[in-house]
PDB file of N, CA and C in Angstrom:
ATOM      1  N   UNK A   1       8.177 -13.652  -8.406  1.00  0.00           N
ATOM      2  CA  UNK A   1       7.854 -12.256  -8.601  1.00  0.00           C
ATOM      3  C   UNK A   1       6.589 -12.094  -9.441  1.00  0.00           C
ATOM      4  N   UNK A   2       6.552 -12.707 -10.457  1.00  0.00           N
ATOM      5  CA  UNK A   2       5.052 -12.636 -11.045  1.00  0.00           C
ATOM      6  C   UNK A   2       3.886 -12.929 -10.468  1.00  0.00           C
ATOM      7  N   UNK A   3       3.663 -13.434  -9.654  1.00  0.00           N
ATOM      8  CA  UNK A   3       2.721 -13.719  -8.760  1.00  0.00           C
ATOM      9  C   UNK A   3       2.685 -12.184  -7.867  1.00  0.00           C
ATOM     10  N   UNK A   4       3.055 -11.550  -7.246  1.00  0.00           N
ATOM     11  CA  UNK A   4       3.307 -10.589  -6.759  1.00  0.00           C
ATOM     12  C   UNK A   4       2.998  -9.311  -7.955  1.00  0.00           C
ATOM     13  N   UNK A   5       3.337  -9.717  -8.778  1.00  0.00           N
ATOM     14  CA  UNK A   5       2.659  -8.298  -9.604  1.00  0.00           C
ATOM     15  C   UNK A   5       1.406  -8.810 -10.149  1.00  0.00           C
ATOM     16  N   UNK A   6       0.971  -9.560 -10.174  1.00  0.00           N
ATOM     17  CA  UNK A   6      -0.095  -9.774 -10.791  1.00  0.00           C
ATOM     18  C   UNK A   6      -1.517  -9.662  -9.588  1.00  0.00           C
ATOM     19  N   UNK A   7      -1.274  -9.467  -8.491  1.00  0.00           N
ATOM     20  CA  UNK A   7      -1.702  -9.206  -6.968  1.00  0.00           C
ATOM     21  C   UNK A   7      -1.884  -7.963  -7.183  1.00  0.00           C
ATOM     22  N   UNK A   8      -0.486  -7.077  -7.791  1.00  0.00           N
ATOM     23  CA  UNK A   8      -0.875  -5.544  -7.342  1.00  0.00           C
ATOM     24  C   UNK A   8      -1.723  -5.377  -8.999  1.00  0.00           C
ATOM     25  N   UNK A   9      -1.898  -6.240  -9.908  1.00  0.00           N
ATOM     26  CA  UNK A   9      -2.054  -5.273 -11.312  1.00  0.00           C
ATOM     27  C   UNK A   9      -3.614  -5.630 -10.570  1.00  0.00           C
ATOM     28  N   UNK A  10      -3.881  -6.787 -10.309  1.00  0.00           N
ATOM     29  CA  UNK A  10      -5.265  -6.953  -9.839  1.00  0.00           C
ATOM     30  C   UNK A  10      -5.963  -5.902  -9.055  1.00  0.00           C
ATOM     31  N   UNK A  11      -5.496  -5.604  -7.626  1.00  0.00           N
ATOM     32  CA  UNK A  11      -5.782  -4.518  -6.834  1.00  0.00           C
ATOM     33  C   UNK A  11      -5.846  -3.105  -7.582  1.00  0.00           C
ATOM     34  N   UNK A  12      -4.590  -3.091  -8.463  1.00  0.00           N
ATOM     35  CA  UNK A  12      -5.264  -1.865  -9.245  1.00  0.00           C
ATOM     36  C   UNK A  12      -5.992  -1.717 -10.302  1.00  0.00           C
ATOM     37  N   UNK A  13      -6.322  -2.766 -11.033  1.00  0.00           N
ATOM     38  CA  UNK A  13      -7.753  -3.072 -11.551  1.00  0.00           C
ATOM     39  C   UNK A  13      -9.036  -2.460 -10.632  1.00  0.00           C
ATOM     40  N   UNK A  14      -8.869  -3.264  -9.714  1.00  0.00           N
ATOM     41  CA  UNK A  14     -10.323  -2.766  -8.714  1.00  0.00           C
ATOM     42  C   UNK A  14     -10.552  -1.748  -8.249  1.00  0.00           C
ATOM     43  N   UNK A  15      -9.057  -1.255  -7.747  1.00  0.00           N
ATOM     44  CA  UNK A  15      -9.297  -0.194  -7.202  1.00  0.00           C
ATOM     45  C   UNK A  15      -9.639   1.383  -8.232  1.00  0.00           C
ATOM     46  N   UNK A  16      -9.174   0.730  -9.483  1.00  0.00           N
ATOM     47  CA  UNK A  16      -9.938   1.982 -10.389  1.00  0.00           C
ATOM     48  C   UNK A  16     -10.821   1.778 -10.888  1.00  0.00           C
ATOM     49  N   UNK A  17     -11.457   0.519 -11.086  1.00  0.00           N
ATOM     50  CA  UNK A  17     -12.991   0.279 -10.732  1.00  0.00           C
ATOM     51  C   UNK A  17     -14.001   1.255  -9.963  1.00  0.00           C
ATOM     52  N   UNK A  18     -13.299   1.161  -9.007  1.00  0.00           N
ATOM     53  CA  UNK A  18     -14.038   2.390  -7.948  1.00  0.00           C
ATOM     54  C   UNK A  18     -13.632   3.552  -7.983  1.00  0.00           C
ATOM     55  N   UNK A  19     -12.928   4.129  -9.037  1.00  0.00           N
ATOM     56  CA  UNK A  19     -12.561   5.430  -9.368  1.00  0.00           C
ATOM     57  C   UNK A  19     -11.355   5.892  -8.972  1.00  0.00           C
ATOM     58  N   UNK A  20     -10.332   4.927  -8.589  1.00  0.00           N
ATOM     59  CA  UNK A  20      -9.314   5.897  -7.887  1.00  0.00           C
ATOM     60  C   UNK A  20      -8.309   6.266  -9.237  1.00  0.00           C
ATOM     61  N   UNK A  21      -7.826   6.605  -8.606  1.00  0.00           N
ATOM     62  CA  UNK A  21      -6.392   7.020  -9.912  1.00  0.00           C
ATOM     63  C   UNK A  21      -5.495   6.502  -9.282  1.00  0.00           C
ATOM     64  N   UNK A  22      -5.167   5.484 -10.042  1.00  0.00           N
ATOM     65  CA  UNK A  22      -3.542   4.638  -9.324  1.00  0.00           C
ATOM     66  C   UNK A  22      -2.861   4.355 -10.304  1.00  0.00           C
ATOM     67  N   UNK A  23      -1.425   5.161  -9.115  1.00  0.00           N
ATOM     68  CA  UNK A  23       0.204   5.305  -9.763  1.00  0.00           C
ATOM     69  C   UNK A  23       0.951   4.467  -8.926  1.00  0.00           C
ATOM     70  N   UNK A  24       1.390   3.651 -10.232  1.00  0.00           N
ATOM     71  CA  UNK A  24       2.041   2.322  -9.741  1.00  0.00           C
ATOM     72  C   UNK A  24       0.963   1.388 -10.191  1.00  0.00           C
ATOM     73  N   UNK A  25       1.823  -0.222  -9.974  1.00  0.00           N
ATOM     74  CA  UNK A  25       2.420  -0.215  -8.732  1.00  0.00           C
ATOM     75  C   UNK A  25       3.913  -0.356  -9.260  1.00  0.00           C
ATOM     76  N   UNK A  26       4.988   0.358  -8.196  1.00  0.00           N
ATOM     77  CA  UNK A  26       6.482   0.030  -8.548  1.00  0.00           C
ATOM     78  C   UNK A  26       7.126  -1.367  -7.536  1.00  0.00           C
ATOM     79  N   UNK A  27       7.899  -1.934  -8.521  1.00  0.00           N
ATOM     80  CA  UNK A  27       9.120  -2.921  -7.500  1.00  0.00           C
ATOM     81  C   UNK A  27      10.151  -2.657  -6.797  1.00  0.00           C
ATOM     82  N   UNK A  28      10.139  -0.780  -6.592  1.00  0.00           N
ATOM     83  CA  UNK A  28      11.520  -0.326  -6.230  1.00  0.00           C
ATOM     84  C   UNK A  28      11.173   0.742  -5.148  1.00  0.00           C
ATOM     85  N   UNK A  29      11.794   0.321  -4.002  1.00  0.00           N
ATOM     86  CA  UNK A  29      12.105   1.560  -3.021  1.00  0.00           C
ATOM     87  C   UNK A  29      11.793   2.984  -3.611  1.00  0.00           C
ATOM     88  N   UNK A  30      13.277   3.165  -4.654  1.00  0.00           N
ATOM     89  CA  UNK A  30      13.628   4.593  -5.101  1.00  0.00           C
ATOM     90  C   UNK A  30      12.525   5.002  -5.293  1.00  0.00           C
ATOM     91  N   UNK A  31      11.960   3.944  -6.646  1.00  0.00           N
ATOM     92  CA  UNK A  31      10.543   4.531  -7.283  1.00  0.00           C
ATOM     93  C   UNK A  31       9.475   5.103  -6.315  1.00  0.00           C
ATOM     94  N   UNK A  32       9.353   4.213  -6.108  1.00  0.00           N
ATOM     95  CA  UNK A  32       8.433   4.702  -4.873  1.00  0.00           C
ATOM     96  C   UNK A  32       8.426   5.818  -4.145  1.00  0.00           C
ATOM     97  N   UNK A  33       9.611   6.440  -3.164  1.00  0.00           N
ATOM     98  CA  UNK A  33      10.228   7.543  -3.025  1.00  0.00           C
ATOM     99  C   UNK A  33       9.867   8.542  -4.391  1.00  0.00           C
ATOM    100  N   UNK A  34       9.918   8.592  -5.216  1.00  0.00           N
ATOM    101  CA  UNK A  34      10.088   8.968  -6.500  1.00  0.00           C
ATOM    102  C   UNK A  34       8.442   9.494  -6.722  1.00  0.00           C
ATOM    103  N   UNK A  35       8.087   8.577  -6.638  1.00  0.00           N
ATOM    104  CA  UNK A  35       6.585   8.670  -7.213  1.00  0.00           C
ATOM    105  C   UNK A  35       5.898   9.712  -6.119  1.00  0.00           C
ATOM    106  N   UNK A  36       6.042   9.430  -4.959  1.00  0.00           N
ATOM    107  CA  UNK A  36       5.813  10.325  -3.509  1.00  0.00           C
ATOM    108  C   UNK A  36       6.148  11.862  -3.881  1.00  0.00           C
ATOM    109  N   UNK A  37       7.171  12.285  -4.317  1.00  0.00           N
ATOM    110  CA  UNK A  37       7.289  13.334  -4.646  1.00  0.00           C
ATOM    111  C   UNK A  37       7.278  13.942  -5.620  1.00  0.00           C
ATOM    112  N   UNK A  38       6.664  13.148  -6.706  1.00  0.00           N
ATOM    113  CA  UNK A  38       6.387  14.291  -8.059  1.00  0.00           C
ATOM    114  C   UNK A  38       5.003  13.791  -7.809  1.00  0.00           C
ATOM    115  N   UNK A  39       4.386  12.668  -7.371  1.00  0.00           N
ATOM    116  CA  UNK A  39       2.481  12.894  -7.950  1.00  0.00           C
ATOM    117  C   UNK A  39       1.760  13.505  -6.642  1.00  0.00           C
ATOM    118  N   UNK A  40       0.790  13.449  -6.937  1.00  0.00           N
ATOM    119  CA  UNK A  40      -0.576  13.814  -6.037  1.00  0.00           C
ATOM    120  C   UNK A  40      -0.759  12.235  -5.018  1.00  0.00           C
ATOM    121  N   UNK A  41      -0.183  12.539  -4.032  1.00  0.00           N
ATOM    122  CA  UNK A  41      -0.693  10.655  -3.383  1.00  0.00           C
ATOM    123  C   UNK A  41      -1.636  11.038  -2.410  1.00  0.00           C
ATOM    124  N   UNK A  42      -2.806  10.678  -2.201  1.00  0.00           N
ATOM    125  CA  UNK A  42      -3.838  10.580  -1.506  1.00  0.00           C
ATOM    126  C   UNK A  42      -4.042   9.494  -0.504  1.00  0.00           C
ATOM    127  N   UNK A  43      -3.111   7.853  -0.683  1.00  0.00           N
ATOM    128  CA  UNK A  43      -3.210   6.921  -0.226  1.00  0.00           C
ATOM    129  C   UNK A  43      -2.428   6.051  -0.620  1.00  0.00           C
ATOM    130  N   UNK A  44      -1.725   5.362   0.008  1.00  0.00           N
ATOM    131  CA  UNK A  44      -0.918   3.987  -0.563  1.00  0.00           C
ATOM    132  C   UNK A  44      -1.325   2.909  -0.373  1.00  0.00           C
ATOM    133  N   UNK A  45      -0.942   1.968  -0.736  1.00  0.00           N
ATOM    134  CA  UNK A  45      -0.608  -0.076   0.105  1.00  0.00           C
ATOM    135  C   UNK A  45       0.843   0.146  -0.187  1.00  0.00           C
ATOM    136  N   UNK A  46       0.766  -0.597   1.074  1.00  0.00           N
ATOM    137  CA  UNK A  46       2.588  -0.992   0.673  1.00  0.00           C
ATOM    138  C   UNK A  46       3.181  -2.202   1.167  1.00  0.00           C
ATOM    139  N   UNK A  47       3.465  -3.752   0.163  1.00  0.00           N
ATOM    140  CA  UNK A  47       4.058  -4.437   0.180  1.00  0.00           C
ATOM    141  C   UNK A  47       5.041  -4.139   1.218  1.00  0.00           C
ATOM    142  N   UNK A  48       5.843  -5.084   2.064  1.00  0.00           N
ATOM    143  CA  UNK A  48       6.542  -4.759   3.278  1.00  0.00           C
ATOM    144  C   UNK A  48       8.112  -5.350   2.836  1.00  0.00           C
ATOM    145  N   UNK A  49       8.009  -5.724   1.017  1.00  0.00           N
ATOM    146  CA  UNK A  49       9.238  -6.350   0.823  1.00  0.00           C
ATOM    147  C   UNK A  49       9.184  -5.651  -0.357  1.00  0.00           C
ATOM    148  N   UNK A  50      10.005  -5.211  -1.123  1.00  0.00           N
ATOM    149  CA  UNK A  50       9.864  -4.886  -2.369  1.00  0.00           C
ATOM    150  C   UNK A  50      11.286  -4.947  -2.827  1.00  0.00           C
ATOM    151  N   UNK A  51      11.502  -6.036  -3.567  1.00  0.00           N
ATOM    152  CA  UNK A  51      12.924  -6.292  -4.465  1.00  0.00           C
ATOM    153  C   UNK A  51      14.197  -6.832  -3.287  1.00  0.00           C
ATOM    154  N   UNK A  52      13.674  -7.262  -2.422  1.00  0.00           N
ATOM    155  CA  UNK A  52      13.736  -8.309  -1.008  1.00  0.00           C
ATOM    156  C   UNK A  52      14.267  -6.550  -0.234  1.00  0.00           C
ATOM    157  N   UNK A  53      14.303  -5.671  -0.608  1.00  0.00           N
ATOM    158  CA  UNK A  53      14.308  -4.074   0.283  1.00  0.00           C
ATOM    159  C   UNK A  53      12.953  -3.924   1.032  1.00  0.00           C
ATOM    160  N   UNK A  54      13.225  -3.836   2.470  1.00  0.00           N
ATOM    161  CA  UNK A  54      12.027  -3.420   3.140  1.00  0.00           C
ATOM    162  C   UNK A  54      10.967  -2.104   2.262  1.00  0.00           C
ATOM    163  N   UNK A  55      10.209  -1.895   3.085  1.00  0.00           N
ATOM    164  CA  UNK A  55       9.801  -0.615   2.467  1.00  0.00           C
ATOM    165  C   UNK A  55       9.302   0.683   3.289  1.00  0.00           C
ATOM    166  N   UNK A  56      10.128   0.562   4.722  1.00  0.00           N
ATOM    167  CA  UNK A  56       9.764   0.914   5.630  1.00  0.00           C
ATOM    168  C   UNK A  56       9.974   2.558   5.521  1.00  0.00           C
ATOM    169  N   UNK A  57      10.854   3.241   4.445  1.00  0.00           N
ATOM    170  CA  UNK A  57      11.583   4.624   4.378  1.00  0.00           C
ATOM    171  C   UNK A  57      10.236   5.387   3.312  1.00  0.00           C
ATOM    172  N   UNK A  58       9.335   3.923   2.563  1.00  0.00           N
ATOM    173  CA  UNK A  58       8.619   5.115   1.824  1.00  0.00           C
ATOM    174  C   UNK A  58       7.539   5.115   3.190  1.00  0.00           C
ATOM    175  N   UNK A  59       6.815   4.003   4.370  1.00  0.00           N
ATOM    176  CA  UNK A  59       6.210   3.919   5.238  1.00  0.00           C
ATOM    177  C   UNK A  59       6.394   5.548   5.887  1.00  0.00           C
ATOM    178  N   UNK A  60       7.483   5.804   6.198  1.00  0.00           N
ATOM    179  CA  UNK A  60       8.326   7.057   7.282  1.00  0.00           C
ATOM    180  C   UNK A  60       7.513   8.210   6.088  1.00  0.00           C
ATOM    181  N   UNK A  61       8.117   8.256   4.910  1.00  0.00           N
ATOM    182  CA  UNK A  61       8.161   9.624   4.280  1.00  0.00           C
ATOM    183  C   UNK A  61       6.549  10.011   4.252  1.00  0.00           C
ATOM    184  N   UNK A  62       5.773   8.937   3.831  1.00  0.00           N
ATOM    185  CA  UNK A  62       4.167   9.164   3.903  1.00  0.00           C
ATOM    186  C   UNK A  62       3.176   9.762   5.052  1.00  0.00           C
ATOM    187  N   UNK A  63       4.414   8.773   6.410  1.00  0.00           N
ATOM    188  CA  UNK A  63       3.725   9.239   7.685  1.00  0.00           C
ATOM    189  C   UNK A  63       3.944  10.510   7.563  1.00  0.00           C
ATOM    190  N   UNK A  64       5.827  11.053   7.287  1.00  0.00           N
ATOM    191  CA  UNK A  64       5.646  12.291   7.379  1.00  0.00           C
ATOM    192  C   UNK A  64       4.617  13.655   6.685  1.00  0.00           C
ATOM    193  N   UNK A  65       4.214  13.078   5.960  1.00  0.00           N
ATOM    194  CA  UNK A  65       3.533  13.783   4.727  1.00  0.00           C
ATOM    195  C   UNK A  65       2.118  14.017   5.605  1.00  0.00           C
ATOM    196  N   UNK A  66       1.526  13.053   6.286  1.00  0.00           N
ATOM    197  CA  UNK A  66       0.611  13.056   7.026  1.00  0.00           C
ATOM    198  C   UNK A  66      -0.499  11.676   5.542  1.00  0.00           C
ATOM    199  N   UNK A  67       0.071  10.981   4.706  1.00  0.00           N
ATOM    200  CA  UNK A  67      -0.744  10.236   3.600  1.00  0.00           C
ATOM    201  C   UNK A  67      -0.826   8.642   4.064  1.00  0.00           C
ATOM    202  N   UNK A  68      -2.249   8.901   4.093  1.00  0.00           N
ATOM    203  CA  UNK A  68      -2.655   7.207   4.894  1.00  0.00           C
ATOM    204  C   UNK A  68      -2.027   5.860   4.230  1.00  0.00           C
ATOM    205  N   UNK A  69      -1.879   5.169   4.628  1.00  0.00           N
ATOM    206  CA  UNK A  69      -1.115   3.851   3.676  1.00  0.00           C
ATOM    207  C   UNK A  69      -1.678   2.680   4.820  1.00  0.00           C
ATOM    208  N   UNK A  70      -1.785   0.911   4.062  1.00  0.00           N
ATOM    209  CA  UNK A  70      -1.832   0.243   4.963  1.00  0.00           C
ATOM    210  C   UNK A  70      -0.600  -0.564   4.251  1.00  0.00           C
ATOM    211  N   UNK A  71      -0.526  -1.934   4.696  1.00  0.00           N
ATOM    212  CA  UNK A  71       0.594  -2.536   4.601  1.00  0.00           C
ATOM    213  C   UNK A  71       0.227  -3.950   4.313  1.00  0.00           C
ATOM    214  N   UNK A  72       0.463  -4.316   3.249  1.00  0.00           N
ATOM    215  CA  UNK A  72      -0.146  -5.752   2.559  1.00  0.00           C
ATOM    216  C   UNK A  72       1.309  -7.210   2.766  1.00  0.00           C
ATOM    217  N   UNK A  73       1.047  -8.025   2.995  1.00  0.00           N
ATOM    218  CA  UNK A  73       2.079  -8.752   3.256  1.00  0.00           C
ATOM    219  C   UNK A  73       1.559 -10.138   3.189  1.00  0.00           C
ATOM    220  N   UNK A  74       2.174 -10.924   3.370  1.00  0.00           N
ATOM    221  CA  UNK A  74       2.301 -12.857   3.628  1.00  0.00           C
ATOM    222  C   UNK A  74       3.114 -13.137   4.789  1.00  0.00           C
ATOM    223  N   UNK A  75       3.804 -11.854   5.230  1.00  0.00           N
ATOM    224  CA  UNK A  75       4.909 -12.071   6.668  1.00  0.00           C
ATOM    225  C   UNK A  75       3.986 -11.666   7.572  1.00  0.00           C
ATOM    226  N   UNK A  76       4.633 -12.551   8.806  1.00  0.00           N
ATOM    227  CA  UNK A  76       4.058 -12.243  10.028  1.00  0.00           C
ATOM    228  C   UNK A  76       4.391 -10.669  10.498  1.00  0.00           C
ATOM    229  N   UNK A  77       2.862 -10.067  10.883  1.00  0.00           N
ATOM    230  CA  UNK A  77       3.100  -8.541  11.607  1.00  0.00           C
ATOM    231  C   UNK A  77       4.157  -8.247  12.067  1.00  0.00           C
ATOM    232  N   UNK A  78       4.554  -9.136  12.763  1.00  0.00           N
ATOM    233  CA  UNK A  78       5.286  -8.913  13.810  1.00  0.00           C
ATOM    234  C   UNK A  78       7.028  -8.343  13.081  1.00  0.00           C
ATOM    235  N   UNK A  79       6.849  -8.197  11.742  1.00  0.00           N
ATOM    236  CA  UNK A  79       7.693  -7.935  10.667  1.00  0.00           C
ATOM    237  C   UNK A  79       8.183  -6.209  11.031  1.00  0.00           C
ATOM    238  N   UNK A  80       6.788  -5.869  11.131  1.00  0.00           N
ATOM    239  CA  UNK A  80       6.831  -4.409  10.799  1.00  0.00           C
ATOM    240  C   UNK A  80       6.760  -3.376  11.990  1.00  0.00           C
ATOM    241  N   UNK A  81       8.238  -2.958  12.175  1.00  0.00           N
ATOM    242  CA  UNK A  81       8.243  -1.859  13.454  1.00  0.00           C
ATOM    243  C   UNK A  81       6.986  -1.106  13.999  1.00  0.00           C
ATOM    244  N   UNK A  82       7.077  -1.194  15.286  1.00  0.00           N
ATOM    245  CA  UNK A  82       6.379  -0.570  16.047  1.00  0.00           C
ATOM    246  C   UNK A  82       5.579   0.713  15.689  1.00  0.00           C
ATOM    247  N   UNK A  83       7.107   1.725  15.132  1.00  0.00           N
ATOM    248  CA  UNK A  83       6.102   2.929  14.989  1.00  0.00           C
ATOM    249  C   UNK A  83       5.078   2.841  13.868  1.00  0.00           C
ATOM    250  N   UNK A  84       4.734   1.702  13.028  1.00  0.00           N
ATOM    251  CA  UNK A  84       4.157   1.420  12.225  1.00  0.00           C
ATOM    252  C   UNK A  84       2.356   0.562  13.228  1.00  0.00           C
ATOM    253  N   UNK A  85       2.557   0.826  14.230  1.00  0.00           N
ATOM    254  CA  UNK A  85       1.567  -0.722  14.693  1.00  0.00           C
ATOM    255  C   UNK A  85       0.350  -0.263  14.168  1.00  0.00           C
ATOM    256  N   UNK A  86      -0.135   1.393  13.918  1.00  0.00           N
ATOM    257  CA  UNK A  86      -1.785   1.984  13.859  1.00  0.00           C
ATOM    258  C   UNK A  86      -1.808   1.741  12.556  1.00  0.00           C
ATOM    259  N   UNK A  87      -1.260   1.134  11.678  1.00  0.00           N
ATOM    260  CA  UNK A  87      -1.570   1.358  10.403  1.00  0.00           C
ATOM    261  C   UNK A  87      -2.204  -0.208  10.030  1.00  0.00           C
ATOM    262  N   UNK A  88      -3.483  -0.367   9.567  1.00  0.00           N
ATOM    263  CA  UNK A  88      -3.648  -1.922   9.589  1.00  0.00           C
ATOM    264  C   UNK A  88      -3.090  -2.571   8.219  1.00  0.00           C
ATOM    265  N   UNK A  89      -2.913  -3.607   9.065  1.00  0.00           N
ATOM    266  CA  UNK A  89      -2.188  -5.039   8.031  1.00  0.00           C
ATOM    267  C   UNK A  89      -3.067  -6.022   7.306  1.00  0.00           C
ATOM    268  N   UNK A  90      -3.044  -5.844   5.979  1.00  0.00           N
ATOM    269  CA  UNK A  90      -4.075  -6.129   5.001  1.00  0.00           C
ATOM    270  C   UNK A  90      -2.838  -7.771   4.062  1.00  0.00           C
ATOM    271  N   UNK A  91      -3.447  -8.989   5.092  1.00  0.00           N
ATOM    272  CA  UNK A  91      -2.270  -9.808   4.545  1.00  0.00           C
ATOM    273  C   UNK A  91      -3.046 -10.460   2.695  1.00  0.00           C
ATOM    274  N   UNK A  92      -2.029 -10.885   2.358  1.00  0.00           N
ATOM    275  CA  UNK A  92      -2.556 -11.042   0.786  1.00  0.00           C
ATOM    276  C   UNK A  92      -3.037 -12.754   1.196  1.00  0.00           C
ATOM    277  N   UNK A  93      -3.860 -13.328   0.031  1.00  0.00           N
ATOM    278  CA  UNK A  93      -4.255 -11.883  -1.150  1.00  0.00           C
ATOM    279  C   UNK A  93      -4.555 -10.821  -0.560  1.00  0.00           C
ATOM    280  N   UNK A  94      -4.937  -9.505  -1.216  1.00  0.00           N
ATOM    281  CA  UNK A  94      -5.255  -8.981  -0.791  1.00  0.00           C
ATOM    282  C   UNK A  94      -6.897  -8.274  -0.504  1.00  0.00           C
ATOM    283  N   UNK A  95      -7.640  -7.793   0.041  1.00  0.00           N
ATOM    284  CA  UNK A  95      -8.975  -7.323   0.138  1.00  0.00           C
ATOM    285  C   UNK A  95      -9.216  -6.110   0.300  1.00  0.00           C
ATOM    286  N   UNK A  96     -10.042  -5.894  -0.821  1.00  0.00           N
ATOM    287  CA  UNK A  96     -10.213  -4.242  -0.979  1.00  0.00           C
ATOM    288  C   UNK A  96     -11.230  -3.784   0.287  1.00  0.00           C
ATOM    289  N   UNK A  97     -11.738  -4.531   1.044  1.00  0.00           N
ATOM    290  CA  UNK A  97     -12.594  -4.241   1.827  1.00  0.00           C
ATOM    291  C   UNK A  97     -11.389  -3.753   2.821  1.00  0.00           C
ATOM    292  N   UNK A  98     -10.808  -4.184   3.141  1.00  0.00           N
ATOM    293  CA  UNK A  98     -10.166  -3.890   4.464  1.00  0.00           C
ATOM    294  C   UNK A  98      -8.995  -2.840   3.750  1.00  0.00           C
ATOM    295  N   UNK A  99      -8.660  -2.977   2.675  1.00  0.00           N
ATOM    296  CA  UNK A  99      -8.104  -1.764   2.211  1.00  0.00           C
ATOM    297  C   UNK A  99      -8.908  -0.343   2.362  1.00  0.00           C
ATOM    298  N   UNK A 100      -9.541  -0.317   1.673  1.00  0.00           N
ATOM    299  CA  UNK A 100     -10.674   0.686   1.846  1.00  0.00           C
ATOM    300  C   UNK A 100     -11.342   1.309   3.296  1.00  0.00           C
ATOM    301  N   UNK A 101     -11.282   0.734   4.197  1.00  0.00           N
ATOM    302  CA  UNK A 101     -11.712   0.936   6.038  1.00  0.00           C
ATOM    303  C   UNK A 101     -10.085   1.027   6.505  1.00  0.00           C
ATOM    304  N   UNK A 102      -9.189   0.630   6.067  1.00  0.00           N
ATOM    305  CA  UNK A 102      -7.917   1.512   6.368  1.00  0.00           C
ATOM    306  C   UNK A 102      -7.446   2.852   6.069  1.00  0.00           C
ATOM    307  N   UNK A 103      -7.906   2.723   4.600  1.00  0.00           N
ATOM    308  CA  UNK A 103      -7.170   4.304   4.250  1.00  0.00           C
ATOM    309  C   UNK A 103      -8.387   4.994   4.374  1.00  0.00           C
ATOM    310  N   UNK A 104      -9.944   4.946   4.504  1.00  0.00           N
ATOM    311  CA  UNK A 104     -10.867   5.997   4.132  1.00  0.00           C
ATOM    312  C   UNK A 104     -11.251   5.786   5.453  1.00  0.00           C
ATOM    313  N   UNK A 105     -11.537   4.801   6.315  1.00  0.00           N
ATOM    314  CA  UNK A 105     -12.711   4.809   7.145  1.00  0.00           C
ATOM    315  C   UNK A 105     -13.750   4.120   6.867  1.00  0.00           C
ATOM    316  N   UNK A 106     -13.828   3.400   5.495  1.00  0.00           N
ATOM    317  CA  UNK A 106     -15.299   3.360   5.447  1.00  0.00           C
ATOM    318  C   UNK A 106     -15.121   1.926   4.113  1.00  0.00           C
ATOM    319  N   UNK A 107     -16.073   0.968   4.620  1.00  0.00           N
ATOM    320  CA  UNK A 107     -16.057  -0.220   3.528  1.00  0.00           C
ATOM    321  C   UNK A 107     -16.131   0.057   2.016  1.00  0.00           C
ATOM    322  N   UNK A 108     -15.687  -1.027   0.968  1.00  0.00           N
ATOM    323  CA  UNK A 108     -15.780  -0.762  -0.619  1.00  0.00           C
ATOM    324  C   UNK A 108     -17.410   0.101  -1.021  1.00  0.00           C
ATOM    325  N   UNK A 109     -18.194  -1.137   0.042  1.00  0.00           N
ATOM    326  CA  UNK A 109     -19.447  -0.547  -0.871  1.00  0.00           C
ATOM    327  C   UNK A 109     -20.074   0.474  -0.592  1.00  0.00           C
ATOM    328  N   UNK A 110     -19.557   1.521   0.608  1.00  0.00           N
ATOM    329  CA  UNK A 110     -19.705   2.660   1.169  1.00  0.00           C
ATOM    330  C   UNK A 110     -18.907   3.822  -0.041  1.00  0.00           C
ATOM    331  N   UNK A 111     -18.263   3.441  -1.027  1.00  0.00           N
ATOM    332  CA  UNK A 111     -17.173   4.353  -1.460  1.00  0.00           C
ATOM    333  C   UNK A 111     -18.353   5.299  -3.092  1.00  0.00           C
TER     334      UNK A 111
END
């Protein structure tokens, strides 16, 4: 597990490097759920395992929301349901480049 948070403390190092405001990262479904509905979410990543719980229900609630997310992993794609296939798979480590052209459209150094 430490290896795994130290992945996301990294990513969110960088990614507020480049100005974002990032909440999280959590190890928990609920949280997550949780966090979705009291903050401002503009964008996610989302680990495809979290506390060996898929994470496919916060995947659903975001789509519903219409809030871009990609999906960071070490498992094969082929992990993550179908209605999930448009969302790209950013395997770890992870890369802010391809993070960034998932949720915005547009590379890090474009941001």
């Amino acid at each position: 597990m430490e290896d795994e948070f130290l992945l996301a403390e990294d990513a969110r190092k960088e990614l507020a490097k480049l100005g974002a405001i990032v909440i999280g990262p959590t190890p928990r479904v609920d949280h997550a759920l949780a966090l979705i509905e009291d903050q401002q979410i503009d964008a996610a990543i989302l680990d495809v395992f979290l506390s060996d719980t898929t994470v496919f229900p916060v995947a659903e609630r975001l789509q519903e929301l219409g809030i871009p997310f990609v999906f960071a992993t070490a498992y094969d794609p082929s992990i993550i349901p179908g209605r999930f296939g448009g969302y790209i798979l950013c395997e770890k480590p992870i890369e802010l480049e391809n993070i960034a052209q998932g949720l915005f459209g547009r590379p890090v150094s474009d941001a």
